[in-house]
PDB file of N, CA and C in Angstrom:
ATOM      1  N   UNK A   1     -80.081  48.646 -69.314  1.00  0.00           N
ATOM      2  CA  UNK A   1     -80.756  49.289 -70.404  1.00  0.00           C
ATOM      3  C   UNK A   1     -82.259  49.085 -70.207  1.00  0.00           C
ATOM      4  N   UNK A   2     -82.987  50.062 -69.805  1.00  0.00           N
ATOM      5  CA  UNK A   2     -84.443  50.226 -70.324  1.00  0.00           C
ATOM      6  C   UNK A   2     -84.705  49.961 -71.268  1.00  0.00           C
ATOM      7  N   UNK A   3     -86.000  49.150 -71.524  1.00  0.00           N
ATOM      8  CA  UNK A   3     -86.690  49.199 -72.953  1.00  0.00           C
ATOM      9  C   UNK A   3     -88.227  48.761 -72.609  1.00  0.00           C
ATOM     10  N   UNK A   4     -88.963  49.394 -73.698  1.00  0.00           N
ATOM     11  CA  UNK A   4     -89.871  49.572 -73.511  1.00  0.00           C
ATOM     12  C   UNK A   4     -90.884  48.175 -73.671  1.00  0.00           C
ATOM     13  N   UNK A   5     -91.797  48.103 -74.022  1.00  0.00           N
ATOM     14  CA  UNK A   5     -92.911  46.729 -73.948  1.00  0.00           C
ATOM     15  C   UNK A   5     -92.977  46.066 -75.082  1.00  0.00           C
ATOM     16  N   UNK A   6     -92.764  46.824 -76.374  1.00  0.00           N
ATOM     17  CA  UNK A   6     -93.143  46.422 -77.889  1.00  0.00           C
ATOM     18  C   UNK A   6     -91.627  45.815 -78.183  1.00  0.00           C
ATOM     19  N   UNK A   7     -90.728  46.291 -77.280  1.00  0.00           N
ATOM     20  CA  UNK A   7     -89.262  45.756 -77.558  1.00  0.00           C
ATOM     21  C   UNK A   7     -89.269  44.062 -77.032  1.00  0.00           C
ATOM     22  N   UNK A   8     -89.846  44.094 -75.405  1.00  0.00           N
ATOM     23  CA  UNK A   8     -89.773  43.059 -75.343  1.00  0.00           C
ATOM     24  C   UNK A   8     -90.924  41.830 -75.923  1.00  0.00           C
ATOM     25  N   UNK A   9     -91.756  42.641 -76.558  1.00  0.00           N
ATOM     26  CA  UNK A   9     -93.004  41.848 -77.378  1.00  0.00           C
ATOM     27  C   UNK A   9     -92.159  40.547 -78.354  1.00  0.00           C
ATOM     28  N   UNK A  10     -91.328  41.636 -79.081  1.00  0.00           N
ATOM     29  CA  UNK A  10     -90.434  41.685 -80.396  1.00  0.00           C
ATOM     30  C   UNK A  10     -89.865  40.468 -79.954  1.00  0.00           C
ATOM     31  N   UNK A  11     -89.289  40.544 -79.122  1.00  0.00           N
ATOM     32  CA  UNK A  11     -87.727  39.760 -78.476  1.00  0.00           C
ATOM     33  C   UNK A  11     -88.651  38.449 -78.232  1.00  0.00           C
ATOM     34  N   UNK A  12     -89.484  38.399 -77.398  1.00  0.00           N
ATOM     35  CA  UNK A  12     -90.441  36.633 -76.978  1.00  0.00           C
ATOM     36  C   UNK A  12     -90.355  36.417 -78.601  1.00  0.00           C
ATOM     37  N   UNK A  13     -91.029  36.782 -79.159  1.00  0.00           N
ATOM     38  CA  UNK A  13     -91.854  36.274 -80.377  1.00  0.00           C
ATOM     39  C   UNK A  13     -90.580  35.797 -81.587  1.00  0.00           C
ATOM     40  N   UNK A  14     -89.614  36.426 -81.427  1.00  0.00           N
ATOM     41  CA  UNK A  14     -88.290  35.572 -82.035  1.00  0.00           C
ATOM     42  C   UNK A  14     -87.678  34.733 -80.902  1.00  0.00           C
ATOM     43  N   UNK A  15     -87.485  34.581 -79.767  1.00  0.00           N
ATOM     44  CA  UNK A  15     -86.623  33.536 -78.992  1.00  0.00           C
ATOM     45  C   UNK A  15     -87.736  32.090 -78.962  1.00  0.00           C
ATOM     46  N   UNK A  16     -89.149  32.574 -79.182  1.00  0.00           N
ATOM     47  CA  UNK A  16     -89.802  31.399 -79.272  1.00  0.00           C
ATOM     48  C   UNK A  16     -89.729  30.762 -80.203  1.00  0.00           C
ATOM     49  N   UNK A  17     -89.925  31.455 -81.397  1.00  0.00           N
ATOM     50  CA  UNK A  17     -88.968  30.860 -83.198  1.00  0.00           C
ATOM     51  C   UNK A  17     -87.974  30.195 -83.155  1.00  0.00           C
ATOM     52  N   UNK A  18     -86.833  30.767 -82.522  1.00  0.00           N
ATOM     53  CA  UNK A  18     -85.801  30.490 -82.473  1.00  0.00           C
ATOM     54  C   UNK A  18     -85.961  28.901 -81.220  1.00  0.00           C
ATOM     55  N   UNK A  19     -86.251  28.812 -79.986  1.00  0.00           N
ATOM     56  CA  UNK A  19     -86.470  27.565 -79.066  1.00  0.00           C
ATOM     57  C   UNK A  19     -87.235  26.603 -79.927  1.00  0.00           C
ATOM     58  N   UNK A  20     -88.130  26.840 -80.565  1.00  0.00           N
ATOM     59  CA  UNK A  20     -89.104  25.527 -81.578  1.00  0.00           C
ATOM     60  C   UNK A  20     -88.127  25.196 -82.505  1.00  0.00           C
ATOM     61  N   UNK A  21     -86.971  26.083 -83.204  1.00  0.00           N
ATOM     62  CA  UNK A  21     -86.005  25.522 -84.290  1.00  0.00           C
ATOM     63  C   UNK A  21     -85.167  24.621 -83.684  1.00  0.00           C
ATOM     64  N   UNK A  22     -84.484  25.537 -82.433  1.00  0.00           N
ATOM     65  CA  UNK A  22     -83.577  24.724 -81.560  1.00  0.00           C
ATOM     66  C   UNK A  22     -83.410  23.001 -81.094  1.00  0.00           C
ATOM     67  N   UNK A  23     -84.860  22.879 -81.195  1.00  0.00           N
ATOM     68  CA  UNK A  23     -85.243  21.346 -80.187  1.00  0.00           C
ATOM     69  C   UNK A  23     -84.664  20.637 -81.475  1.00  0.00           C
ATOM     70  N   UNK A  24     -83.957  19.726 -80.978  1.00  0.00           N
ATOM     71  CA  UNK A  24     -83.399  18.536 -81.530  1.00  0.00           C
ATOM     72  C   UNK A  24     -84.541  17.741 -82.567  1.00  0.00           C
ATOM     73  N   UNK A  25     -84.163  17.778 -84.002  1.00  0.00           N
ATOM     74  CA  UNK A  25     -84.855  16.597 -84.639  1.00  0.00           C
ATOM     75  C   UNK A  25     -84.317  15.289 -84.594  1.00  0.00           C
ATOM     76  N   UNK A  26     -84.851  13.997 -85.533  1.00  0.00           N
ATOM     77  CA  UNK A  26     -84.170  12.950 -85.136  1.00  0.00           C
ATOM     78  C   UNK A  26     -82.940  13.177 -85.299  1.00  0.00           C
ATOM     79  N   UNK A  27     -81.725  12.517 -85.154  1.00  0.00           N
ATOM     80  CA  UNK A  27     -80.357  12.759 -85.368  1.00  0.00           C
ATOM     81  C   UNK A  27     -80.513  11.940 -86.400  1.00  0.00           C
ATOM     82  N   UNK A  28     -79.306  13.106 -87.767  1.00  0.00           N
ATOM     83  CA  UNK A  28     -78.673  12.493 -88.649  1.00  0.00           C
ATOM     84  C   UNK A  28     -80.151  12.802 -90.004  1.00  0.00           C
ATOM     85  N   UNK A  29     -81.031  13.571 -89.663  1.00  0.00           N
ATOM     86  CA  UNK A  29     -82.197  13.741 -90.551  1.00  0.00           C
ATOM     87  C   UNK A  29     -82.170  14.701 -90.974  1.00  0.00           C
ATOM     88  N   UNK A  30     -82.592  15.374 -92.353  1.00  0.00           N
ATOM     89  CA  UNK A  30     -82.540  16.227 -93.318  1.00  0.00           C
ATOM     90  C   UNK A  30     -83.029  17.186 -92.192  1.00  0.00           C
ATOM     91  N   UNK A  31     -83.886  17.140 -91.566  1.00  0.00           N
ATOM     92  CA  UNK A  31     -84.558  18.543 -91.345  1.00  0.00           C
ATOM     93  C   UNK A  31     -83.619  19.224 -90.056  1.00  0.00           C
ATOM     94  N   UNK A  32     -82.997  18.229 -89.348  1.00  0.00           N
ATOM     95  CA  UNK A  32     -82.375  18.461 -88.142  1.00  0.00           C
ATOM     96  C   UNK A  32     -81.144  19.808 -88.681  1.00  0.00           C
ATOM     97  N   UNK A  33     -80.786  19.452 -89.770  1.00  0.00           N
ATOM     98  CA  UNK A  33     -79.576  20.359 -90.556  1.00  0.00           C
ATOM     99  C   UNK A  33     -80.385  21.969 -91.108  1.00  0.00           C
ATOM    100  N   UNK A  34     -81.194  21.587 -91.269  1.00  0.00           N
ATOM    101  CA  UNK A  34     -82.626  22.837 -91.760  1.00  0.00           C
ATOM    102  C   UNK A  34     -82.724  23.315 -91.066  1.00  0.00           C
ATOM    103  N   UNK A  35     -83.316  22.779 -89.548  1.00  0.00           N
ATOM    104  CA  UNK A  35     -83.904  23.985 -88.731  1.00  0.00           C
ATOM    105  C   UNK A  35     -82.552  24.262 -87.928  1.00  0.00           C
ATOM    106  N   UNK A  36     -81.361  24.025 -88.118  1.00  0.00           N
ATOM    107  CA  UNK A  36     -80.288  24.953 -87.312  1.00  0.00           C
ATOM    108  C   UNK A  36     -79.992  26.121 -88.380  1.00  0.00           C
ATOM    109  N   UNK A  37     -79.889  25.491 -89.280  1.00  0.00           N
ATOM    110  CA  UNK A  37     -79.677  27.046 -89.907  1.00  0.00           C
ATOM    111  C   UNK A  37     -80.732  28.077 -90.165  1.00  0.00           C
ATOM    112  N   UNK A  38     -81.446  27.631 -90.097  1.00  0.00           N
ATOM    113  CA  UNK A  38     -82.994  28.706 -90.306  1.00  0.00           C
ATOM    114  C   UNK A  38     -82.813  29.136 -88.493  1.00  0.00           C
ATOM    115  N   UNK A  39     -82.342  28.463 -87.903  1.00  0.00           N
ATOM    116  CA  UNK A  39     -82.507  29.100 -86.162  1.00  0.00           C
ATOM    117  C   UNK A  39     -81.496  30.786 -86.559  1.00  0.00           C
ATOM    118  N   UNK A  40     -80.444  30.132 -87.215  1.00  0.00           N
ATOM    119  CA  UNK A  40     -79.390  30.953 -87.064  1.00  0.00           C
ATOM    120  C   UNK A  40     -79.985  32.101 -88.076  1.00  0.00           C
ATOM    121  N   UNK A  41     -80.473  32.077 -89.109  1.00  0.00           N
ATOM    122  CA  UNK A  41     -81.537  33.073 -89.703  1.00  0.00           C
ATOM    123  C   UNK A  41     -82.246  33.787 -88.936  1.00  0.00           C
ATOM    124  N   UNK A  42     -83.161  33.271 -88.614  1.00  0.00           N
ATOM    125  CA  UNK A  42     -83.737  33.855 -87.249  1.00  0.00           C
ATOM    126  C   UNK A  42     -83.435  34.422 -86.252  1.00  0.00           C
ATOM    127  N   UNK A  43     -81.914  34.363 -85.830  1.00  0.00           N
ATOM    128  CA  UNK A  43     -81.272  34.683 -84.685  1.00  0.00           C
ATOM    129  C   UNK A  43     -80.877  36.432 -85.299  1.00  0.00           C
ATOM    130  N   UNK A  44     -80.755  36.303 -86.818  1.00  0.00           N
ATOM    131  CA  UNK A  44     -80.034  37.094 -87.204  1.00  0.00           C
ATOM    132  C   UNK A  44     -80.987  38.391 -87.566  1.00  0.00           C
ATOM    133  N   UNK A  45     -82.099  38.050 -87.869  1.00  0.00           N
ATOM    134  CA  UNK A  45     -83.067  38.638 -88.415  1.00  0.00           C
ATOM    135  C   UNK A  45     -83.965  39.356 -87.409  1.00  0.00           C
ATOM    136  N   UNK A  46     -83.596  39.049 -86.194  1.00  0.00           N
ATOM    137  CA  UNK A  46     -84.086  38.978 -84.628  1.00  0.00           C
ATOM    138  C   UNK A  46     -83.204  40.627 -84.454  1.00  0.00           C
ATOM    139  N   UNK A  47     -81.479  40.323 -84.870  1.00  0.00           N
ATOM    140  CA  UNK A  47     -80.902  41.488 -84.511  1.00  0.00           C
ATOM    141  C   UNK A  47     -81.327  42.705 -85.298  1.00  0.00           C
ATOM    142  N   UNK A  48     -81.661  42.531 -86.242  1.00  0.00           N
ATOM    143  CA  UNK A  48     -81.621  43.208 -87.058  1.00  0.00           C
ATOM    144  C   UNK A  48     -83.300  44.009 -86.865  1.00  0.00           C
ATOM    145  N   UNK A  49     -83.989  43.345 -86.650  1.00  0.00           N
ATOM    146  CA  UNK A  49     -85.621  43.866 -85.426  1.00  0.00           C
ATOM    147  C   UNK A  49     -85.041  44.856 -84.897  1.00  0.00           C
ATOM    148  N   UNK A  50     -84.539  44.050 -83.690  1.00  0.00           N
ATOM    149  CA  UNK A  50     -84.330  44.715 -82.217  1.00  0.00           C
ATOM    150  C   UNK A  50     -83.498  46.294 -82.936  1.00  0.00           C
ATOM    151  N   UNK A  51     -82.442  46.052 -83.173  1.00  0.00           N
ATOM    152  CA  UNK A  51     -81.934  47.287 -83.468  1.00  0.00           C
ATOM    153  C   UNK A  51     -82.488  48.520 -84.257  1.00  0.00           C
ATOM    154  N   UNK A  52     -83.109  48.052 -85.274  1.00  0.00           N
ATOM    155  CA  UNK A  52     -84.067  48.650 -85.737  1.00  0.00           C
ATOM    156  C   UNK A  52     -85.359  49.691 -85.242  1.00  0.00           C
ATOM    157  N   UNK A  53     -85.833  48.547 -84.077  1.00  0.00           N
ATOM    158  CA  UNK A  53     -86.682  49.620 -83.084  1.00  0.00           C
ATOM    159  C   UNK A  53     -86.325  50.275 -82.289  1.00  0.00           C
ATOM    160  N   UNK A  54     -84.821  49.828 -81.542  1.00  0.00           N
ATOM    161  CA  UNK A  54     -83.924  50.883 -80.934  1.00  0.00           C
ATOM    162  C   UNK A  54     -83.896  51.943 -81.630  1.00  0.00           C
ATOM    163  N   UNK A  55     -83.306  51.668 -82.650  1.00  0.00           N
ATOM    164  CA  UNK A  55     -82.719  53.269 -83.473  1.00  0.00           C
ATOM    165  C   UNK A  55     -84.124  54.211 -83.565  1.00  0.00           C
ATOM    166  N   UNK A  56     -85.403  53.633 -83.502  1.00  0.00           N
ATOM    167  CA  UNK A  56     -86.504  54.449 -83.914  1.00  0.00           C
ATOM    168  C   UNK A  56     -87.568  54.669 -82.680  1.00  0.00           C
ATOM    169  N   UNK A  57     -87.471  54.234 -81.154  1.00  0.00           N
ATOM    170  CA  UNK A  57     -88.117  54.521 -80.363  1.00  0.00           C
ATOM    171  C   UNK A  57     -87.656  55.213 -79.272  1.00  0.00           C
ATOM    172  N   UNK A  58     -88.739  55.978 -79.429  1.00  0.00           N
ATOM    173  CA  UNK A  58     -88.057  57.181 -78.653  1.00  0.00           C
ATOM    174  C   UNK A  58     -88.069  56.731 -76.648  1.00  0.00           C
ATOM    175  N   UNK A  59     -88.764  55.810 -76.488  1.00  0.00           N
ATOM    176  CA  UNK A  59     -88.747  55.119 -74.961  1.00  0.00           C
ATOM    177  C   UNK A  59     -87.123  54.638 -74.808  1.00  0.00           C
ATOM    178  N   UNK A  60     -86.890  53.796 -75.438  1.00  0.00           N
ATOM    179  CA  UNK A  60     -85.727  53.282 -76.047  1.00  0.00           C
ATOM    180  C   UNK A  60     -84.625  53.375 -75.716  1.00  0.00           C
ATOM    181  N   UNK A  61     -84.462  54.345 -77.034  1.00  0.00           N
ATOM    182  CA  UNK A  61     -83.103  55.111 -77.495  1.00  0.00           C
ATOM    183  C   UNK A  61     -83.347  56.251 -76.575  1.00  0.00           C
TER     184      UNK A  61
END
């Protein structure tokens, strides 16, 4: 699949969100439980981008 530049702009700028949530906090600490689910937010909110500019660029789609 081709895609164009603003697609893969899109895509860094959430997998980097998503890698800074990822990294391990201390174990067993409030926030460690926080930032997995906010990753998984992010992961989700990521699809919901991407597809979005699929459906609407004409390089694209």
């Amino acid at each position: 699949m081709k895609t164009c530049q603003r697609f893969a702009r899109i895509k860094s700028g959430f997998e980097r969100d998503i890698h800074f949530l990822s990294k391990p906090s201390a174990p067993g600490s409030p926030g460690a439980g926080v930032n997995a689910k906010t990753a998984v937010t992010v992961k989700r909110n990521m699809a919901r981008a991407l597809n979005r500019h699929f459906d609407q660029c004409r390089e694209c789609g």
